[in-house]
N, C-alpha and C. Protein backbone atom coordinates (compact mmCIF):
# COMPACT_ATOMS: atom_id res chain seq x y z
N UNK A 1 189.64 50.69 142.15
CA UNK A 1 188.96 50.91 143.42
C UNK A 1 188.90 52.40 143.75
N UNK A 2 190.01 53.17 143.49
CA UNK A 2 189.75 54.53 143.94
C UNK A 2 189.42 55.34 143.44
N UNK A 3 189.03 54.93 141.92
CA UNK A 3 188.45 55.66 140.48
C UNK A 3 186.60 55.37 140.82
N UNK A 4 186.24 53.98 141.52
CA UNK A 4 185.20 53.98 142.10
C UNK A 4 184.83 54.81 142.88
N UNK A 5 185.63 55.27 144.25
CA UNK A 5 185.33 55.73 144.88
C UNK A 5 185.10 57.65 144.68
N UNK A 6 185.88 58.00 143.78
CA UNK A 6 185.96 59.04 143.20
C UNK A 6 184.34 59.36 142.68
N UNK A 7 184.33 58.59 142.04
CA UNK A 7 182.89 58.87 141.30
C UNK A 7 181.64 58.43 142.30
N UNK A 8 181.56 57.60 143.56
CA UNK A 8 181.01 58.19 144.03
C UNK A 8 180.98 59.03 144.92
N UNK A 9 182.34 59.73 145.23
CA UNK A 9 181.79 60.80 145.86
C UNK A 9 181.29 62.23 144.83
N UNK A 10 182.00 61.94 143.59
CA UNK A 10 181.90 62.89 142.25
C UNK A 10 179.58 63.18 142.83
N UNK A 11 179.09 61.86 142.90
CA UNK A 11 178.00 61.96 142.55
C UNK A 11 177.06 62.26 143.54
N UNK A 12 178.07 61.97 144.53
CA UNK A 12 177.02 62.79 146.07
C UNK A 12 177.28 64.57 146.15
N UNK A 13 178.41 64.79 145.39
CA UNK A 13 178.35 66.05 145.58
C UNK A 13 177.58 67.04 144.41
N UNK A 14 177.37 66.13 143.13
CA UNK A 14 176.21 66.42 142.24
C UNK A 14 174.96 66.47 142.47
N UNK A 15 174.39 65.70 143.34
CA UNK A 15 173.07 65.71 144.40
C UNK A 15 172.85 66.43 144.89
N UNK A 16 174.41 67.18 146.09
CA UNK A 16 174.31 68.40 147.19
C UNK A 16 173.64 69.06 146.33
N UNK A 17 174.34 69.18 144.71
CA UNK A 17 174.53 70.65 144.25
C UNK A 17 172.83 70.73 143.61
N UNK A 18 172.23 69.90 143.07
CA UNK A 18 171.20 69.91 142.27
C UNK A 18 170.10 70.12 143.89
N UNK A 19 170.02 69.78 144.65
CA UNK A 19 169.31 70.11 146.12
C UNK A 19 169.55 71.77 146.51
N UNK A 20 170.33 72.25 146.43
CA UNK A 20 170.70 73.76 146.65
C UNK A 20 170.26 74.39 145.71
N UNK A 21 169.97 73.90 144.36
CA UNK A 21 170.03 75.11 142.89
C UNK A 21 168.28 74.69 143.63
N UNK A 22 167.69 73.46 143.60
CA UNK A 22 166.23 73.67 143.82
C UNK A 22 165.98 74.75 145.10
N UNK A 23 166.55 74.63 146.27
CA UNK A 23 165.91 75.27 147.36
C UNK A 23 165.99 76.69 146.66
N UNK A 24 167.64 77.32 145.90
CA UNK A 24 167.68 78.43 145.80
C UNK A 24 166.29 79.04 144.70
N UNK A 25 165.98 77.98 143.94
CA UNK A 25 165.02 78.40 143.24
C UNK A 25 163.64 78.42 143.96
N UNK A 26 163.38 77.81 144.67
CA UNK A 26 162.64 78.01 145.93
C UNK A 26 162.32 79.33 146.31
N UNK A 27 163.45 79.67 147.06
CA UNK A 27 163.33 81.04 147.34
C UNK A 27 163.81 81.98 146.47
N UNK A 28 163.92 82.26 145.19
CA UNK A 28 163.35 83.10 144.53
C UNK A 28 162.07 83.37 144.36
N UNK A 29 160.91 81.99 143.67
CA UNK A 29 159.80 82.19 143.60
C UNK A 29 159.04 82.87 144.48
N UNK A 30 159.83 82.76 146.24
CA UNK A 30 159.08 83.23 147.02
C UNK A 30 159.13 84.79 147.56
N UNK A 31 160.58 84.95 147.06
CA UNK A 31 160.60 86.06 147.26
C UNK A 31 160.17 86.99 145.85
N UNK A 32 159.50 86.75 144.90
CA UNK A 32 159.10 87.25 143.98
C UNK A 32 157.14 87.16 144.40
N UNK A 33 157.01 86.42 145.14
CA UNK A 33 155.96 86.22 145.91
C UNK A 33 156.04 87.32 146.79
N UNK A 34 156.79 87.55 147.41
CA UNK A 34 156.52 88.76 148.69
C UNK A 34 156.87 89.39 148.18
N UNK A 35 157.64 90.16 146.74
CA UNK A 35 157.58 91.34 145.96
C UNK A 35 156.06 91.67 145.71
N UNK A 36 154.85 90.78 145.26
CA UNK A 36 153.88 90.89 144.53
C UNK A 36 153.10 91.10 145.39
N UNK A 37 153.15 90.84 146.62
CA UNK A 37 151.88 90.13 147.78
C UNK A 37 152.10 91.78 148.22
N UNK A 38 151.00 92.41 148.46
CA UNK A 38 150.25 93.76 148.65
C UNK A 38 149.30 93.67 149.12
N UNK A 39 148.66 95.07 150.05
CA UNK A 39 147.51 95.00 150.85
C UNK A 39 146.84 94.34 151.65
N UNK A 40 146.15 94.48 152.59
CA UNK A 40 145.49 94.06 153.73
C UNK A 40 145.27 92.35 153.50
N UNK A 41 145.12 91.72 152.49
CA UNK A 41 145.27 90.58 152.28
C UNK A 41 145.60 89.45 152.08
N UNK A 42 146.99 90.20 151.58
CA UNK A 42 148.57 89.72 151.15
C UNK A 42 148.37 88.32 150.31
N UNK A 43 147.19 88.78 149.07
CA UNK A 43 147.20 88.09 148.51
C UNK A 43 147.75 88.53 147.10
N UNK A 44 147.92 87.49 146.61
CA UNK A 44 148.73 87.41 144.68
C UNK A 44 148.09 86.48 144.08
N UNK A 45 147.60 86.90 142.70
CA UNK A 45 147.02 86.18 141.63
C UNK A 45 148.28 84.99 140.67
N UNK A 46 148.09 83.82 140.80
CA UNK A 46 149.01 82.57 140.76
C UNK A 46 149.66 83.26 139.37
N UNK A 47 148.46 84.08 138.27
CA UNK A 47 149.25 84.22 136.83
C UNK A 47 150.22 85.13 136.60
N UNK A 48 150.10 86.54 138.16
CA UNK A 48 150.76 87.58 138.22
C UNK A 48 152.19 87.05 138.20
N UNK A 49 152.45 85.79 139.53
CA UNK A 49 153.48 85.17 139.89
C UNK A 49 154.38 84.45 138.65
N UNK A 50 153.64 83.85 138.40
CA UNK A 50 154.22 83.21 136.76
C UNK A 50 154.97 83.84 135.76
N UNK A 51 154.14 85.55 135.62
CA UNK A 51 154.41 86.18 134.28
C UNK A 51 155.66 86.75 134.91
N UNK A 52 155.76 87.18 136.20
CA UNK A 52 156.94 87.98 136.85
C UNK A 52 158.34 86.98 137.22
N UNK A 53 157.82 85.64 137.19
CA UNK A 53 159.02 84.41 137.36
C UNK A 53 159.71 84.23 136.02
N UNK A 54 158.84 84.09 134.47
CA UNK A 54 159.31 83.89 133.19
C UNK A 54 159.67 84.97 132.46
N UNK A 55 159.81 86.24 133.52
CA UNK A 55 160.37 87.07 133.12
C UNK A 55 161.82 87.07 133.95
N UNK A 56 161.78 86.39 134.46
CA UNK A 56 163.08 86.31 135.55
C UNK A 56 163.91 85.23 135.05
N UNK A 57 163.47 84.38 133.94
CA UNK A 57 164.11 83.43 133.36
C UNK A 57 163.64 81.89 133.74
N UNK A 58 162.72 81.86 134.54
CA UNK A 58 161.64 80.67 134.87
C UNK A 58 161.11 80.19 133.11
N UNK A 59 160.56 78.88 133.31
CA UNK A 59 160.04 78.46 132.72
C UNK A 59 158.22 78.55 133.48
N UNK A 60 157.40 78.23 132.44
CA UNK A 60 155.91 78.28 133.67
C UNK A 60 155.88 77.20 134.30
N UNK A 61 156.47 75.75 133.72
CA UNK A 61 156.65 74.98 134.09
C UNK A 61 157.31 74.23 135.25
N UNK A 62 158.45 74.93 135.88
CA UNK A 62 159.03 75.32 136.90
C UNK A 62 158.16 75.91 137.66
N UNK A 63 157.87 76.98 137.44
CA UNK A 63 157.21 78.15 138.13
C UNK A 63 156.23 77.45 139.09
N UNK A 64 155.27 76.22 138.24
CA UNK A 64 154.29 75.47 138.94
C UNK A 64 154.46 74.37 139.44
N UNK A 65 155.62 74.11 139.25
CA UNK A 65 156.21 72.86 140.61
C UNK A 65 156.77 73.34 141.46
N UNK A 66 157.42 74.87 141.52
CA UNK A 66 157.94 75.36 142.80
C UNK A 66 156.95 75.87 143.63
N UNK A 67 155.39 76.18 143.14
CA UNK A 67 154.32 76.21 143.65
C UNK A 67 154.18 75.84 144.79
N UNK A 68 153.63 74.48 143.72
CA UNK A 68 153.24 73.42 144.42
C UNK A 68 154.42 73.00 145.52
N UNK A 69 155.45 73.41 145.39
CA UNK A 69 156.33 72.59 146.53
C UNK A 69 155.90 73.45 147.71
N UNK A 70 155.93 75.01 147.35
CA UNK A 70 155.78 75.53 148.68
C UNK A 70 154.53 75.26 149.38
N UNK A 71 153.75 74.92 148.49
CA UNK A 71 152.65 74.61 149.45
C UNK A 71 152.48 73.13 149.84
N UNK A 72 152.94 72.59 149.25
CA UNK A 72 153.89 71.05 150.09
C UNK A 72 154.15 71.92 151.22
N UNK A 73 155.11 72.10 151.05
CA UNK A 73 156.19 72.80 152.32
C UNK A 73 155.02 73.52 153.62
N UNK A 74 153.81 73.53 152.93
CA UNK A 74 152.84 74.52 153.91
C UNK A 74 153.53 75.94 154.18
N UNK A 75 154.09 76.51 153.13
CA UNK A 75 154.82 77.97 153.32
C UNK A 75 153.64 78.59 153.00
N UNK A 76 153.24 78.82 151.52
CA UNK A 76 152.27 79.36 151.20
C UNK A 76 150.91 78.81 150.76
N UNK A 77 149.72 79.34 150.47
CA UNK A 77 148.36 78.24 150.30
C UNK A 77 147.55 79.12 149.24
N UNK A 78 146.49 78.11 148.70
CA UNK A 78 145.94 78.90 147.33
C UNK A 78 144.43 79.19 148.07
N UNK A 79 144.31 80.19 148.71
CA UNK A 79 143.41 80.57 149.54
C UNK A 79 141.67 80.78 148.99
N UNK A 80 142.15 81.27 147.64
CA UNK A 80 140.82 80.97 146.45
C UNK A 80 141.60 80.51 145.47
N UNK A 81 140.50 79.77 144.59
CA UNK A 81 141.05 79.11 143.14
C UNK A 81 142.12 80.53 142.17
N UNK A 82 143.45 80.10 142.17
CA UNK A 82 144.07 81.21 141.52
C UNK A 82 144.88 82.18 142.39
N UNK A 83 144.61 82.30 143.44
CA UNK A 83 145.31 82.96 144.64
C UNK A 83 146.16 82.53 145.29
N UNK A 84 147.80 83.04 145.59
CA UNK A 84 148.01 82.59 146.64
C UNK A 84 148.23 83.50 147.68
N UNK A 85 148.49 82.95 149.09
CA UNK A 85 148.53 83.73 149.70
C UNK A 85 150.18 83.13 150.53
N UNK A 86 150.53 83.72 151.49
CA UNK A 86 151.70 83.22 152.47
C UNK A 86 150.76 83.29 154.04
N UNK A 87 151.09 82.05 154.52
CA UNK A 87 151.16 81.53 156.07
C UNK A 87 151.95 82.81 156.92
């Protein structure tokens, strides 16, 4: 019974942890986003973002689901095909 209970708390705190590594990866992308985002437009080209994330140790693959999350999230939006911009 308490070898049960062990493991699940073992596995809620494996959840916390895999929920935190995403947000933190979150905000890297984004703040590699507001490294890039320049001029009156404060726009960034989606491939600039990518090449500067898989140089950071991203996969592209990552790179484009943390995208897409932020703009889930309505943080940032692809303002033209290829662009993003920040809200």
């Amino acid at each position: 019974m308490d070898f049960d209970k062990l493991m699940k708390y073992q596995d809620i705190l494996q959840n916390k942890l895999r929920k935190e590594q995403l947000v933190d990866k979150k905000i890297e992308i984004l703040s590699i986003i507001n490294k890039l985002t320049a001029g009156p437009k404060n726009m960034v080209q989606k491939e600039q973002i990518i090449v500067e994330a898989v140089s950071n140790g991203f996969s592209e693959e990552d790179v484009g689901k943390h995208i897409d999350k932020l703009i889930d999230d309505n943080i940032i939006y692809e303002s033209s095909p290829g662009y993003i911009k920040k809200r």
